[in-house]
Structures are given as structure tokens and as C-alpha cells.
N, C-alpha and C. Protein backbone atom coordinates (compact mmCIF):
# COMPACT_ATOMS: atom_id res chain seq x y z
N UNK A 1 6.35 3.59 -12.91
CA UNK A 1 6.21 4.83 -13.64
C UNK A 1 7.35 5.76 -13.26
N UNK A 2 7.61 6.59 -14.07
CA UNK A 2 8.80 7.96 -14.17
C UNK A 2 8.18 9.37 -14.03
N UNK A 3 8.78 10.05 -12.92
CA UNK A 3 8.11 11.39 -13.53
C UNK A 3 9.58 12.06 -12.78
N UNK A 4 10.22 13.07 -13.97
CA UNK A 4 10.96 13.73 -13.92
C UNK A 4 10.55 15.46 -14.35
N UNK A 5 11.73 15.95 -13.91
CA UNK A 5 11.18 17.49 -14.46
C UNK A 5 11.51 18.16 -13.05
N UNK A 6 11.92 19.59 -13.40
CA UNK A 6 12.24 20.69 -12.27
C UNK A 6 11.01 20.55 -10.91
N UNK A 7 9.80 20.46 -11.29
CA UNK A 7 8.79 20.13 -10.05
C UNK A 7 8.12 19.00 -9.81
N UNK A 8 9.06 17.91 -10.28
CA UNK A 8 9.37 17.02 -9.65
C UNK A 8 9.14 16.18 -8.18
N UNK A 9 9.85 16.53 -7.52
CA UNK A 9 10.17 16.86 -6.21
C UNK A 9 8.95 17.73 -5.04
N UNK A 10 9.00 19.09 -5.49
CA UNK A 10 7.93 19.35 -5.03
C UNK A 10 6.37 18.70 -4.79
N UNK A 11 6.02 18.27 -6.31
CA UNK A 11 4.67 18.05 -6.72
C UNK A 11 4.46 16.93 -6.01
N UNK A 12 5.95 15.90 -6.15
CA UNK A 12 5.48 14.38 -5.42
C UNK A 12 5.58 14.41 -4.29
N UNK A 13 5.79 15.04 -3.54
CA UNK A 13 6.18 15.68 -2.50
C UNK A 13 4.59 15.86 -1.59
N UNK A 14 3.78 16.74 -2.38
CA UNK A 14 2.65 17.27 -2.10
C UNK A 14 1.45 16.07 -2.27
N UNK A 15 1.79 14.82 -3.07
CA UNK A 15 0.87 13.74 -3.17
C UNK A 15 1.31 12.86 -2.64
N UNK A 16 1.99 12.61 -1.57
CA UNK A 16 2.76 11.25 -1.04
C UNK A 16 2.49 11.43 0.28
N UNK A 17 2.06 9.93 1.17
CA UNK A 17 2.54 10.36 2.31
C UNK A 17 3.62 10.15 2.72
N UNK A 18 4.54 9.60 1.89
CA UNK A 18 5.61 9.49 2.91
C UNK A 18 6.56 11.29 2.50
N UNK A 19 7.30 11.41 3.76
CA UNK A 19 8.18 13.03 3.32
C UNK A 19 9.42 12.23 1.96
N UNK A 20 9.60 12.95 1.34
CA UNK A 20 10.74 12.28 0.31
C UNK A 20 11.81 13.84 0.13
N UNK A 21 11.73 14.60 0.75
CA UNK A 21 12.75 15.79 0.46
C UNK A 21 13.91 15.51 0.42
N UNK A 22 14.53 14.59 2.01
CA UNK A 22 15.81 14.45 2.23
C UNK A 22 16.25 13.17 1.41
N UNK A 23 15.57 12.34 0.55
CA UNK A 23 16.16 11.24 -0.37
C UNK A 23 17.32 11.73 -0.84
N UNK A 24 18.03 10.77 -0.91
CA UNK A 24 19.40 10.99 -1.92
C UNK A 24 19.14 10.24 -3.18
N UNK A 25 19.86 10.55 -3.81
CA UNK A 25 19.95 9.90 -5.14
C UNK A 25 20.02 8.46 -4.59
N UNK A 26 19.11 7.80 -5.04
CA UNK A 26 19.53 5.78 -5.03
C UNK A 26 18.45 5.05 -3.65
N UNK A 27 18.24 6.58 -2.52
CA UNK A 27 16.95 5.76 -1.91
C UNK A 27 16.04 5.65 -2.22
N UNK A 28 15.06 4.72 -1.52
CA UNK A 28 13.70 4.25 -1.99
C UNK A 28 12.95 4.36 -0.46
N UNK A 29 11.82 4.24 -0.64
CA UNK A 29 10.27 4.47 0.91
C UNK A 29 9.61 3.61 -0.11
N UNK A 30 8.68 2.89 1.10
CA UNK A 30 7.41 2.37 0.32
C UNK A 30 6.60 4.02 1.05
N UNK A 31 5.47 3.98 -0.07
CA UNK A 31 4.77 5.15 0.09
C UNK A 31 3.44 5.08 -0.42
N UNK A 32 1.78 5.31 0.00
CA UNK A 32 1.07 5.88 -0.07
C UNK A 32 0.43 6.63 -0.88
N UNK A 33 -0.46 6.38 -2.16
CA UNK A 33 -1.06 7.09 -2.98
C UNK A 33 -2.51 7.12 -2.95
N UNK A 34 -2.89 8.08 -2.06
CA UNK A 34 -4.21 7.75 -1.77
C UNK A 34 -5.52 8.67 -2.01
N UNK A 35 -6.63 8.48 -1.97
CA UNK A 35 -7.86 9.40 -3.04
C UNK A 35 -7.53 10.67 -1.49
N UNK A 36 -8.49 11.71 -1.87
CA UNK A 36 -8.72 12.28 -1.07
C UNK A 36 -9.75 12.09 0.19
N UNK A 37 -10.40 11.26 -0.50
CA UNK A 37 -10.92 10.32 0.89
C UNK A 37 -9.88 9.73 2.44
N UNK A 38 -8.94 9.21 2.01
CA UNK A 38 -8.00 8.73 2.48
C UNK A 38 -8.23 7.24 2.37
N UNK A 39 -8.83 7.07 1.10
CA UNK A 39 -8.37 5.66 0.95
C UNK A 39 -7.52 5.04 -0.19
N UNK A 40 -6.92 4.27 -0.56
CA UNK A 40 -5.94 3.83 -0.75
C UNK A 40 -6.36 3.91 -2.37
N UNK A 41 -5.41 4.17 -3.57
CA UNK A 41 -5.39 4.59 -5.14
C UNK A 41 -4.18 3.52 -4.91
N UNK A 42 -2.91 3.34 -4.56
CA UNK A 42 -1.95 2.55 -4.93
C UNK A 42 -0.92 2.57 -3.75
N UNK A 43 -0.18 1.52 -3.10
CA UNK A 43 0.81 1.60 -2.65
C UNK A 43 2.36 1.14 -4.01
N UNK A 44 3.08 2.37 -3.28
CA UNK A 44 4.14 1.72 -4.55
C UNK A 44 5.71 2.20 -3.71
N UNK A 45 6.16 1.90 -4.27
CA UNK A 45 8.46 1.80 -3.50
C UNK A 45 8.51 3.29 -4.43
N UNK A 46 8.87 4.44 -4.02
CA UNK A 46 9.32 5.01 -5.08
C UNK A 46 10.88 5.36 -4.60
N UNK A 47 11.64 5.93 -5.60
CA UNK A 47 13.03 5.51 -5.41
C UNK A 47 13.54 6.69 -6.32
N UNK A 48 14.54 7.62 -6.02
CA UNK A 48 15.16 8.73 -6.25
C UNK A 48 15.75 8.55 -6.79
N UNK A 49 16.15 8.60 -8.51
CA UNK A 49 17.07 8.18 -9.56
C UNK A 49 17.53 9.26 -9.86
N UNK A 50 17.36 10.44 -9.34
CA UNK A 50 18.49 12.14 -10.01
C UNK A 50 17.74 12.69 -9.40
N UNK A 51 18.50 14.38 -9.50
CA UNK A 51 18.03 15.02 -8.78
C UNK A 51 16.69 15.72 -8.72
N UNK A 52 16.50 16.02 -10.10
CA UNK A 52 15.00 15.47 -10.42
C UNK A 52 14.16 14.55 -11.08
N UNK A 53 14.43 13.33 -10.69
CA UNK A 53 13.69 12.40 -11.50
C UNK A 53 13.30 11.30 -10.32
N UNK A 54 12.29 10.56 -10.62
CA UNK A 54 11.61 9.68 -9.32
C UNK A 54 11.22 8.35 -10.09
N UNK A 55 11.33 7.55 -9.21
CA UNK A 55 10.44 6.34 -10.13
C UNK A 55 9.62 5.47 -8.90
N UNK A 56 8.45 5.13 -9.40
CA UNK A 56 7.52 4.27 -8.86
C UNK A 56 7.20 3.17 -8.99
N UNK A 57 7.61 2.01 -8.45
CA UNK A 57 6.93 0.82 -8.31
C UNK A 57 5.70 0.40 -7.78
N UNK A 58 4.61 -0.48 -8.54
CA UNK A 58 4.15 -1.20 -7.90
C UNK A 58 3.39 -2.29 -8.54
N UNK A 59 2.67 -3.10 -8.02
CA UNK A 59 2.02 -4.81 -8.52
C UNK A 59 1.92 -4.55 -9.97
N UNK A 60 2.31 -5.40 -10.34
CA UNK A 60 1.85 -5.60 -12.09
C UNK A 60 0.12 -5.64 -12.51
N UNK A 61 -0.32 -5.30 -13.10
CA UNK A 61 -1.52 -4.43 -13.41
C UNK A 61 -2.11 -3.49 -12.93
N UNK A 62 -0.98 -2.37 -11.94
CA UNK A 62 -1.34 -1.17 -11.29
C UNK A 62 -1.05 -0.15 -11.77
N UNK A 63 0.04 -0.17 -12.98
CA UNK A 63 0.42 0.99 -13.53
C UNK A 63 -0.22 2.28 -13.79
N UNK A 64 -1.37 1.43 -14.45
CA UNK A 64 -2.34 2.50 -14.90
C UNK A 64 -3.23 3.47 -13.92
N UNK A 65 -3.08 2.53 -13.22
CA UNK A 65 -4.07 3.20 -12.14
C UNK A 65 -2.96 4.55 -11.56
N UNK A 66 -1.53 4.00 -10.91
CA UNK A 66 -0.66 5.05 -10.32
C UNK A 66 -0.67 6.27 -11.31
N UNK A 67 -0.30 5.80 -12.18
CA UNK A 67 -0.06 7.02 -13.39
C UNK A 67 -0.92 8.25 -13.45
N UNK A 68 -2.58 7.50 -13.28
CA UNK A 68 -3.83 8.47 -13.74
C UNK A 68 -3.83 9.02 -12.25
N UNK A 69 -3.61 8.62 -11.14
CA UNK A 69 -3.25 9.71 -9.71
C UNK A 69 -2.60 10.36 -9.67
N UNK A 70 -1.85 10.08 -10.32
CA UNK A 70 -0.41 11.13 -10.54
C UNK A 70 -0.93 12.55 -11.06
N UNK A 71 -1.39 11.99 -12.48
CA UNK A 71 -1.39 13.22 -13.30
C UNK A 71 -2.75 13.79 -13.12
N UNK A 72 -3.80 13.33 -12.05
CA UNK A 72 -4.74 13.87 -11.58
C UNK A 72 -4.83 15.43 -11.64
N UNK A 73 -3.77 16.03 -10.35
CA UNK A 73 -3.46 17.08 -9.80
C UNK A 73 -2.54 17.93 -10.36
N UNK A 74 -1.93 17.39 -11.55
CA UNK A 74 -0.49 17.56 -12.10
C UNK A 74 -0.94 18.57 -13.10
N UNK A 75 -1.43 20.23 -12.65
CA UNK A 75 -1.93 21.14 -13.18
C UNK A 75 -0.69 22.41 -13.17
N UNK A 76 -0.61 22.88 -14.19
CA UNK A 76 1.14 23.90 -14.74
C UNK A 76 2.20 23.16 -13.52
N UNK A 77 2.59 22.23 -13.60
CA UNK A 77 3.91 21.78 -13.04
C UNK A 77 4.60 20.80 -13.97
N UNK A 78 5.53 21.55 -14.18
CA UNK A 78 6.59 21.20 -14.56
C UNK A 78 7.78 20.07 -14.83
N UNK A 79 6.82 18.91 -14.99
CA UNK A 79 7.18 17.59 -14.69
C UNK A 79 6.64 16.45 -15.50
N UNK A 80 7.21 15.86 -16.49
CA UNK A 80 6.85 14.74 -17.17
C UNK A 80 6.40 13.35 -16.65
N UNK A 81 5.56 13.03 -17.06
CA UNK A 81 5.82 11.28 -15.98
C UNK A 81 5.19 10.02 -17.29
N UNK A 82 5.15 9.35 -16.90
CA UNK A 82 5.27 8.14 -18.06
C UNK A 82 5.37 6.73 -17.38
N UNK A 83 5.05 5.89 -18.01
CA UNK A 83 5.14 4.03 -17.54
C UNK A 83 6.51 3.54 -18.20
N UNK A 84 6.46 3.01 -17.39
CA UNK A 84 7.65 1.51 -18.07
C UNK A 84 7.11 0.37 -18.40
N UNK A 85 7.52 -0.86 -18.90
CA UNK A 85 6.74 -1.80 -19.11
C UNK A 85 7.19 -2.97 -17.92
N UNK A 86 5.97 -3.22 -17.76
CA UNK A 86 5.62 -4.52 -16.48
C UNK A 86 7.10 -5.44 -16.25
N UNK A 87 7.75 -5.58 -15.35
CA UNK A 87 8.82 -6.78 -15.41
C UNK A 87 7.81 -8.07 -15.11
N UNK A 88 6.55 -8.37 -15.21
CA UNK A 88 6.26 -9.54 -15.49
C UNK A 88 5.95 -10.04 -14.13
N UNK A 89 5.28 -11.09 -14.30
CA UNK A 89 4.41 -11.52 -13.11
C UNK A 89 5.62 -12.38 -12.00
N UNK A 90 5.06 -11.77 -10.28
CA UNK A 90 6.04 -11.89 -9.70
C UNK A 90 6.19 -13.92 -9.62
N UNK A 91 7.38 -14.13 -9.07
CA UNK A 91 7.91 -15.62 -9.28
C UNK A 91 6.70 -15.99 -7.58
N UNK A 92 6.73 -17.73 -7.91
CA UNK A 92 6.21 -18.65 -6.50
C UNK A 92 6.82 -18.02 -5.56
N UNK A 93 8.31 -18.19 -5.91
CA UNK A 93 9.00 -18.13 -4.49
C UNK A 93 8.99 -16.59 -4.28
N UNK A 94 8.74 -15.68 -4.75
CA UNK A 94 8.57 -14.30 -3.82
C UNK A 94 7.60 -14.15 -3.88
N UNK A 95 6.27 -14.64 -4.49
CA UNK A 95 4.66 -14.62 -3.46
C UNK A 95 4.73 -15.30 -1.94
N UNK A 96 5.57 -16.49 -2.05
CA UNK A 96 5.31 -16.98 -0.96
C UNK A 96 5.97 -15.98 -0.01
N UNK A 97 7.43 -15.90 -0.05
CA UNK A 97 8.18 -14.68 0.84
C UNK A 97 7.03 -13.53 1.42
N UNK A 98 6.43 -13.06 0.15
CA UNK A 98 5.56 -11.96 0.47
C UNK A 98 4.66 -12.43 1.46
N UNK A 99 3.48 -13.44 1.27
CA UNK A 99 2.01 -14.03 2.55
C UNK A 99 3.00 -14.64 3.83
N UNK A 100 4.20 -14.70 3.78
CA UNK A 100 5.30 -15.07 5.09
C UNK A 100 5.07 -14.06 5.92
N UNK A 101 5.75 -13.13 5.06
CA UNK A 101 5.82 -12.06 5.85
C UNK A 101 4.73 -11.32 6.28
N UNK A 102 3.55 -11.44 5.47
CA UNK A 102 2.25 -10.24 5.44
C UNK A 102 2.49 -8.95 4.72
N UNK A 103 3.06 -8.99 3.87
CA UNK A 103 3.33 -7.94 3.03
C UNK A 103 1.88 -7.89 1.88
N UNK A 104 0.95 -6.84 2.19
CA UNK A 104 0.36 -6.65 1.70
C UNK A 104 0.08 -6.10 -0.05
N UNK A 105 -0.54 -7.09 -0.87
CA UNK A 105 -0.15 -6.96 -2.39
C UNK A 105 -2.01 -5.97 -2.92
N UNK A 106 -1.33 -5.12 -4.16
CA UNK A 106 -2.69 -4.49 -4.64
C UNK A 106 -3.22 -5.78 -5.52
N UNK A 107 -4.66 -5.49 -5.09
CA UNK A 107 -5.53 -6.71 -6.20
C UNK A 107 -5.81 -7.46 -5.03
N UNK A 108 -5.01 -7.66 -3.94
CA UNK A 108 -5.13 -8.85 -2.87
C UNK A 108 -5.75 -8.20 -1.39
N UNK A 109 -4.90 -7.55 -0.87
CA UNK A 109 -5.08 -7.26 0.55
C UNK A 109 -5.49 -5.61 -0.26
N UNK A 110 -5.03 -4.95 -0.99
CA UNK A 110 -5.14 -3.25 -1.21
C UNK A 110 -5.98 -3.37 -2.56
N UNK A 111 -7.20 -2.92 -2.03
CA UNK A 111 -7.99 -2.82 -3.43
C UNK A 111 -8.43 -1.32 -3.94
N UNK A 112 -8.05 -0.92 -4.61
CA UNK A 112 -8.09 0.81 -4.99
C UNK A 112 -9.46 1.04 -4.53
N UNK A 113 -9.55 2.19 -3.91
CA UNK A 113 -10.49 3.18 -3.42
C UNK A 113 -11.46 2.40 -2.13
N UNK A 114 -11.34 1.33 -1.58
CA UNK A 114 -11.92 0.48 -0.47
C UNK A 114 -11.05 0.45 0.85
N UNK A 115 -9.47 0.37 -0.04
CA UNK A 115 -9.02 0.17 1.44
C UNK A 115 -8.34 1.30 2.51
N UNK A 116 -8.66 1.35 3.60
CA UNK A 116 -7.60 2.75 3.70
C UNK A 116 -6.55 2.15 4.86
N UNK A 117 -5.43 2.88 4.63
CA UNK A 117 -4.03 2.45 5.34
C UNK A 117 -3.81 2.13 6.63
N UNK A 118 -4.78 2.21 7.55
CA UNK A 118 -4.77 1.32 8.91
C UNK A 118 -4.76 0.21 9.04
N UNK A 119 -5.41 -0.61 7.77
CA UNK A 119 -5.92 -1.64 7.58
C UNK A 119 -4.73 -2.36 7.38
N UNK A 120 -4.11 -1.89 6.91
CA UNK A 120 -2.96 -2.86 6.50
C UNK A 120 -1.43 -3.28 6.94
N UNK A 121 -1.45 -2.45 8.30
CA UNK A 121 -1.04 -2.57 9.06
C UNK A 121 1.04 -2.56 8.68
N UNK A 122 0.89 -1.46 7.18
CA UNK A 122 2.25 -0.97 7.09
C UNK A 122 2.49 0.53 6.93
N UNK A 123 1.25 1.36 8.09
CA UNK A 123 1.52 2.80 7.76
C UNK A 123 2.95 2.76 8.56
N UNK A 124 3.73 2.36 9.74
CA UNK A 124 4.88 2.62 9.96
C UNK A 124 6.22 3.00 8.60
N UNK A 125 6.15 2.43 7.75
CA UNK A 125 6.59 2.26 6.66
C UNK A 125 6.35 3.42 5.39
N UNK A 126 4.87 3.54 5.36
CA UNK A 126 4.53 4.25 4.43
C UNK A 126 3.61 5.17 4.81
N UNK A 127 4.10 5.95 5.79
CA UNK A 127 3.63 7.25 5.98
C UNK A 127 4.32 7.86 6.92
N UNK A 128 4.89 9.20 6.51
CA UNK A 128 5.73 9.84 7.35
C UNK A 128 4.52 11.09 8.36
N UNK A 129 4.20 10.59 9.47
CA UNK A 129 2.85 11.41 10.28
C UNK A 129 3.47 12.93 10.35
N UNK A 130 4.65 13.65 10.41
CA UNK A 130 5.62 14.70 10.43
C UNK A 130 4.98 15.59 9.75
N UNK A 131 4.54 14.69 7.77
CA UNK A 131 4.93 16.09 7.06
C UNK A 131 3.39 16.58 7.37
N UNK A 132 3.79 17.37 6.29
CA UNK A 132 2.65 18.49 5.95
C UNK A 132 1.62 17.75 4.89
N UNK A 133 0.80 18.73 3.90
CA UNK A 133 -0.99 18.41 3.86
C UNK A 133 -0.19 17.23 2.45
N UNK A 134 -1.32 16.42 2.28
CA UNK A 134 -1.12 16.14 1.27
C UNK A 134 -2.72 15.14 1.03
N UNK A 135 -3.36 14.76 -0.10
CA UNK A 135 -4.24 14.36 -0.65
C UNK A 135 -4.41 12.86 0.47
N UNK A 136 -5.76 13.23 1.59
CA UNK A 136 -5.84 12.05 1.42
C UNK A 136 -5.50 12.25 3.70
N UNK A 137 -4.76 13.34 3.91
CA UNK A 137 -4.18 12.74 5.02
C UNK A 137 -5.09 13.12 6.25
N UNK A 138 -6.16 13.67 6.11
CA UNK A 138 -7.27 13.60 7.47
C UNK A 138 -7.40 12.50 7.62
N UNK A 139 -8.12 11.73 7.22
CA UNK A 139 -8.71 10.38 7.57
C UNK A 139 -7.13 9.79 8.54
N UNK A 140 -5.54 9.59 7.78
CA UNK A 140 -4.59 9.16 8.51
C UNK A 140 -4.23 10.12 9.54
N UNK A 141 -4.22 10.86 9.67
CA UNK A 141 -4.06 12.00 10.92
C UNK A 141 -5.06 11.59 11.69
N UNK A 142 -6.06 11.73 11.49
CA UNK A 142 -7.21 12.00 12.67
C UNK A 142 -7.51 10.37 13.17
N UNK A 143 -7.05 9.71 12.32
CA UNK A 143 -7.30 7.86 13.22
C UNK A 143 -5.98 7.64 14.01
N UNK A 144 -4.46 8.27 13.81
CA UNK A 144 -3.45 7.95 14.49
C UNK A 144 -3.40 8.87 15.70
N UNK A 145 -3.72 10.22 15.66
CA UNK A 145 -4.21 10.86 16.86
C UNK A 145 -5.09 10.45 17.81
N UNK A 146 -6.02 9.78 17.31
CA UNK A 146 -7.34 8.93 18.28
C UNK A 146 -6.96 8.12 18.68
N UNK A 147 -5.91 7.45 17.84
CA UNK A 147 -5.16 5.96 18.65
C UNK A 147 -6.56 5.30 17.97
N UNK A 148 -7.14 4.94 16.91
CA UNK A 148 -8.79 4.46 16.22
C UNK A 148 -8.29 3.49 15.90
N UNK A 149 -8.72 2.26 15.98
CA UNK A 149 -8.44 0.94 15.57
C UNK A 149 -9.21 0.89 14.21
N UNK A 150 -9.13 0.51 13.13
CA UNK A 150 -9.28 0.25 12.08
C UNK A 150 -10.37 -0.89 11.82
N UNK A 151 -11.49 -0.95 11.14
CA UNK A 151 -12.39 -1.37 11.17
C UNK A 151 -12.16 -3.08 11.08
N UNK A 152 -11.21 -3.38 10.36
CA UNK A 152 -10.08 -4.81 10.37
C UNK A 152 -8.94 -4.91 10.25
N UNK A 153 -8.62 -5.91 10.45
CA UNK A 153 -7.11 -5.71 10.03
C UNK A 153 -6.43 -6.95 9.47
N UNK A 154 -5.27 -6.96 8.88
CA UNK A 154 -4.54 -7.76 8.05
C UNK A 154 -4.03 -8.83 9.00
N UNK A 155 -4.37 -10.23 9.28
CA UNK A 155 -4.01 -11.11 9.92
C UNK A 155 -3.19 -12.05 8.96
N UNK A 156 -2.26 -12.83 9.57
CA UNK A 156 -1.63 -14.21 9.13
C UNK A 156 -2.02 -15.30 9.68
N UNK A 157 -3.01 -16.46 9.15
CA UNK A 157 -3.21 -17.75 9.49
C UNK A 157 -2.69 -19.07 8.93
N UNK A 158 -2.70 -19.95 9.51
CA UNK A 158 -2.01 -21.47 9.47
C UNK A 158 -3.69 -21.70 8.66
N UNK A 159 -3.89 -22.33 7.35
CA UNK A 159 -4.35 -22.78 6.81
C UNK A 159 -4.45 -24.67 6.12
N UNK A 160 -5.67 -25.11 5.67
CA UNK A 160 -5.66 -26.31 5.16
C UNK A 160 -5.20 -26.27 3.28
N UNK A 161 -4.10 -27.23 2.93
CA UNK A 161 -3.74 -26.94 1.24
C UNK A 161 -5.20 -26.36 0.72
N UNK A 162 -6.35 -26.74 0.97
CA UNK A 162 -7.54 -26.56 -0.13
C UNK A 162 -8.28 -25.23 0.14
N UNK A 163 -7.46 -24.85 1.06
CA UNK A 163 -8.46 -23.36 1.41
C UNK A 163 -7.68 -22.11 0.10
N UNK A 164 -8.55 -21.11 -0.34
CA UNK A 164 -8.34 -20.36 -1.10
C UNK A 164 -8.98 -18.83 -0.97
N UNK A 165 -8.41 -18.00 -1.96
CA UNK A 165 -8.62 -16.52 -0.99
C UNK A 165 -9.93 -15.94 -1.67
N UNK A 166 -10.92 -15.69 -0.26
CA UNK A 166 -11.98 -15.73 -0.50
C UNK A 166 -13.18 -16.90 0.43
N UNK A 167 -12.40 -17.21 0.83
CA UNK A 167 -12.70 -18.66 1.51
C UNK A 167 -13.41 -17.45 2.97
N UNK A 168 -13.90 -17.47 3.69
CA UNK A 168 -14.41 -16.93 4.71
C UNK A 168 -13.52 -17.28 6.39
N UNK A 169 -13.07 -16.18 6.80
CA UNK A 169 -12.42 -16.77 8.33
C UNK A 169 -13.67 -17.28 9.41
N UNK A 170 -13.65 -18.01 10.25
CA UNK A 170 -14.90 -18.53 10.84
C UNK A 170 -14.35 -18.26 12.19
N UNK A 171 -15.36 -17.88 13.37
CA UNK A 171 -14.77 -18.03 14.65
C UNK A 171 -16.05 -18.29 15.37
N UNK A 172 -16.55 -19.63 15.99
CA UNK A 172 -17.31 -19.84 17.00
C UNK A 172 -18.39 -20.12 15.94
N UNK A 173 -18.40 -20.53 14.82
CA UNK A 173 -19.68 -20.35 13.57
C UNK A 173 -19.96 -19.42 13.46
N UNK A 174 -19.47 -18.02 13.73
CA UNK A 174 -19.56 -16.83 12.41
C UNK A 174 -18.41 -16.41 12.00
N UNK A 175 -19.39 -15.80 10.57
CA UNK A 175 -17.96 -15.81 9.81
C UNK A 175 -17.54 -13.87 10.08
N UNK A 176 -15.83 -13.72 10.34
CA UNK A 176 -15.59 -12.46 11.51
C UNK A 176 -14.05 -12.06 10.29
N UNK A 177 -14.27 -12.31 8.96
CA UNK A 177 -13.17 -12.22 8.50
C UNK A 177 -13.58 -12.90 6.85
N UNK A 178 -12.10 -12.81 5.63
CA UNK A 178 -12.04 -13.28 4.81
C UNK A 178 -10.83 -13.46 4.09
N UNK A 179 -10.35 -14.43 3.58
CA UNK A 179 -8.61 -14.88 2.92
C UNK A 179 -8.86 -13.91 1.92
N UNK A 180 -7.34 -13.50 1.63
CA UNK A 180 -7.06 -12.50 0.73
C UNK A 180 -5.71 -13.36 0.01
N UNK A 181 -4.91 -13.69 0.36
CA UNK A 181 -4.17 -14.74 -0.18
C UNK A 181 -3.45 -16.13 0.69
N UNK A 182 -3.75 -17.36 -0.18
CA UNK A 182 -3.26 -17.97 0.03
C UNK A 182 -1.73 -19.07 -0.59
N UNK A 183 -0.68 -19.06 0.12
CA UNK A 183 0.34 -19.78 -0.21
C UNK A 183 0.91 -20.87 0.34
N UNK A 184 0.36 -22.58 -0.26
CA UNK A 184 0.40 -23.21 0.51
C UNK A 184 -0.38 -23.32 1.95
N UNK A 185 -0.01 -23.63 3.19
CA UNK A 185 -0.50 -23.76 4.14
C UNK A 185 -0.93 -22.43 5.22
N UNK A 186 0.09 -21.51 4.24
CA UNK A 186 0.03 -19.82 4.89
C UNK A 186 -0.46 -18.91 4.38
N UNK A 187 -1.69 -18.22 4.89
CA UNK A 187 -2.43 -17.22 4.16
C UNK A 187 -2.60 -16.18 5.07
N UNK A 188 -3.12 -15.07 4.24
CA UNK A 188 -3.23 -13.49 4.18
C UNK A 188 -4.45 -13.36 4.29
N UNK A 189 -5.18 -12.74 5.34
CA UNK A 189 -6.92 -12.42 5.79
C UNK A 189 -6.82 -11.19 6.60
N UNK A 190 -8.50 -10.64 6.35
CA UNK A 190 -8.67 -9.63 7.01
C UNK A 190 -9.88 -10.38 8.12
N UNK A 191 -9.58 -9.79 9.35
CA UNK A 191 -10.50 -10.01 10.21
C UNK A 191 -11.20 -8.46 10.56
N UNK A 192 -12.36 -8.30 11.23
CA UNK A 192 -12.80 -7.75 12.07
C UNK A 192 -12.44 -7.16 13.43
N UNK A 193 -12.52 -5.94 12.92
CA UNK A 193 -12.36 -5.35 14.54
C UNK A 193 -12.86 -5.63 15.81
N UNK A 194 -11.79 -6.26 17.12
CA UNK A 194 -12.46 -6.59 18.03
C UNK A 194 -12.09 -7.89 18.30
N UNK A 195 -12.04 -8.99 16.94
CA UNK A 195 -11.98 -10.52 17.00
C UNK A 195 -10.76 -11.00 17.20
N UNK A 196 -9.86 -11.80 18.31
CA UNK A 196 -8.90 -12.74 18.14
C UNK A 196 -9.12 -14.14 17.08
N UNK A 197 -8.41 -13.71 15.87
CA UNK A 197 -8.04 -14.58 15.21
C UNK A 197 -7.03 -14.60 14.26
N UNK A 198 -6.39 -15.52 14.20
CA UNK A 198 -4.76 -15.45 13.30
C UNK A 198 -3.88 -14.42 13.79
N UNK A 199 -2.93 -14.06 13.53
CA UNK A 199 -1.45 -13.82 13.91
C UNK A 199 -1.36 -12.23 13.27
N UNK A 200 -1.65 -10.76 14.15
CA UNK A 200 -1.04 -10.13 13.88
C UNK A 200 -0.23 -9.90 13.08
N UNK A 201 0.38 -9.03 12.07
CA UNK A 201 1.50 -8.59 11.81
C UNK A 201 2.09 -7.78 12.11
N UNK A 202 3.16 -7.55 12.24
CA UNK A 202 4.12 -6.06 12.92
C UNK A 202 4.57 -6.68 11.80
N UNK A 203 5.29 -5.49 11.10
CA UNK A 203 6.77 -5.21 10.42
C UNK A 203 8.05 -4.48 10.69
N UNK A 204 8.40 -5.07 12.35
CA UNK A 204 9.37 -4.69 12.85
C UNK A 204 11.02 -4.77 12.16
């Protein structure tokens, strides 16, 4: 999605967590669109195309959803915003890249209004803890101040070809987890707080 216009800047500014003031023309943040709950409406790349104009990426069948957050709050400001059309469903070989890495996808690991951003273990990335108020940021303030471990979290496991997401993580015969995607022999799960199982992610 596009949203350009003199308040621009400001407005997205005030709904993001990540800070975006000092962008230059041509950078991009992954960033944070989240209810006022503080749970998760959309993660998306947004990326500074002029001096007032912004654009937002994210998963193909999320558009709609980013758009209607957007223009939620988007009361006398001064700023147009609009969709582009889908570039189309992502290729094998960059799903797989993506469950490699643990790069968490909406529909998969981020399900609008369930998940909130501890969970997923890329607030380093997409949330700047610095700025100021914005929709959504008690819940992330007050769990990174506590040092609060997150009720689960986004693991990477060595899987069998036939396992699929949804499949249940098992430890000791209970089940302490569940696949969120699988690629090939490498999949994407959330476990339970507390439980050693599967492989951390950092996105160092």
C-alpha cells in the first residue's frame, strides 16, 4: 500500500513502531502494525519513496487488512493512501529461504489480532523501544521492561518429509507446541513457554 500527502510522515509516524523520521528517501524498516491491544494487525517493510510518500509491504492477501489499519485513525490528516496490486504468490525457493531463516510470514507464524510481537522473536528489527506513544505500545513497553518472556515462542525444527503445519510439537508425550510452516525437512513452530524444544531464533 501507498500513502502519500503533507501528513504523511507524521501520521505514520504516530502508528508504527518502528521511529521512521530520520529515513531518507530509498530506506526501508520492517515495522509493526498493531491493534491497540498490542497485538499484531500486520507486519510489513515500509520504505521511503519521497519526501512525503511511504510505501508498505506485506504477505500477499494482507493488503486489505494493512490498508483498513491505516485508515482506521486517519481522521483530518492530510494524506492519501491506496493498494497496489499483489506481485503474486511468493516463489519455493524464497519460502524455503524464509522457514531457513525463521522469518516469520502473516497467515503462518502472525495471525492478525492473536499474535503479539514477543512471540516472534523479530521485535529487534521491528520496533524502535526509543520512540514515543503509538497504538498498541504498552503491552511492548511493559513486557521489554519486565524482561517477560512471551507466552511462546517461534522455534526452528529438523522435521520428517510428511510432517505438515499444524502437525502438533510433542515433548515427553505432551503436546508443548504446534508447526506453523513446513519446508521440506525444515519447519517453523511455536512452542510454549518454559519448554526446550527446537532451535531458537536470533536474527543477528
Amino acid at each position: 500500500m501507498t500513502v502519500s500527502g503533507p501528513d504523511a510522515l507524521t501520521y505514520l509516524h504516530g502508528q508504527l513502531s518502528q521511529d521512521i523520521r530520520d529515513l531518507r528517501v530509498g530506506d526501508r524498516c520492517w515495522t509493526f502494525v498493531l491493534q491497540p491491544t498490542g497485538k499484531i494487525d500486520v507486519l510489513a517493510l515500509l520504505t521511503r519513496t519521497g519526501d512525503d510518500s511511504f510505501e508498505l509491504r506485506t504477505d500477499p492477501g494482507h493488503g486489505e487488512t494493512l490498508l483498513a489499519r491505516i485508515d482506521r485513525f486517519k481522521i483530518r490528516v492530510a494524506a492519501d493512501t491506496g493498494l497496489r496490486p499483489s506481485p503474486g504468490p511468493v516463489s519455493a525457493e524464497l519460502e524455503r529461504d524464509r522457514v531457513e531463516r525463521g522469518w516469520p510470514k502473516m497467515g503462518a507464524e502472525i495471525v492478525t489480532g492473536e499474535t503479539i510481537p514477543a512471540e516472534t522473536g523479530v521485535t529487534p528489527f521491528a520496533v524502535d523501544f526509543r520512540k514515543g506513544c503509538y497504538p498498541g505500545q504498552e503491552l511492548v513497553e511493559r513486557m521489554d521492561s519486565r524482561g517477560a518472556a512471551a507466552p511462546r515462542s517461534l522455534r526452528r525444527f529438523t522435521v520428517s518429509e510428511e510432517a505438515a503445519p499444524g502437525d502438533p510439537v510433542v515433548v515427553d508425550g505432551a503436546e508443548v507446541g504446534v508447526l506453523t510452516s513446513v519446508c521440506g525437512t525444515t519447519a517453523l513452530g511455536y512452542v510454549k513457554r518454559g519448554v526446550d524444544a527446537g532451535e531458537l531464533i536470533t536474527h543477528s
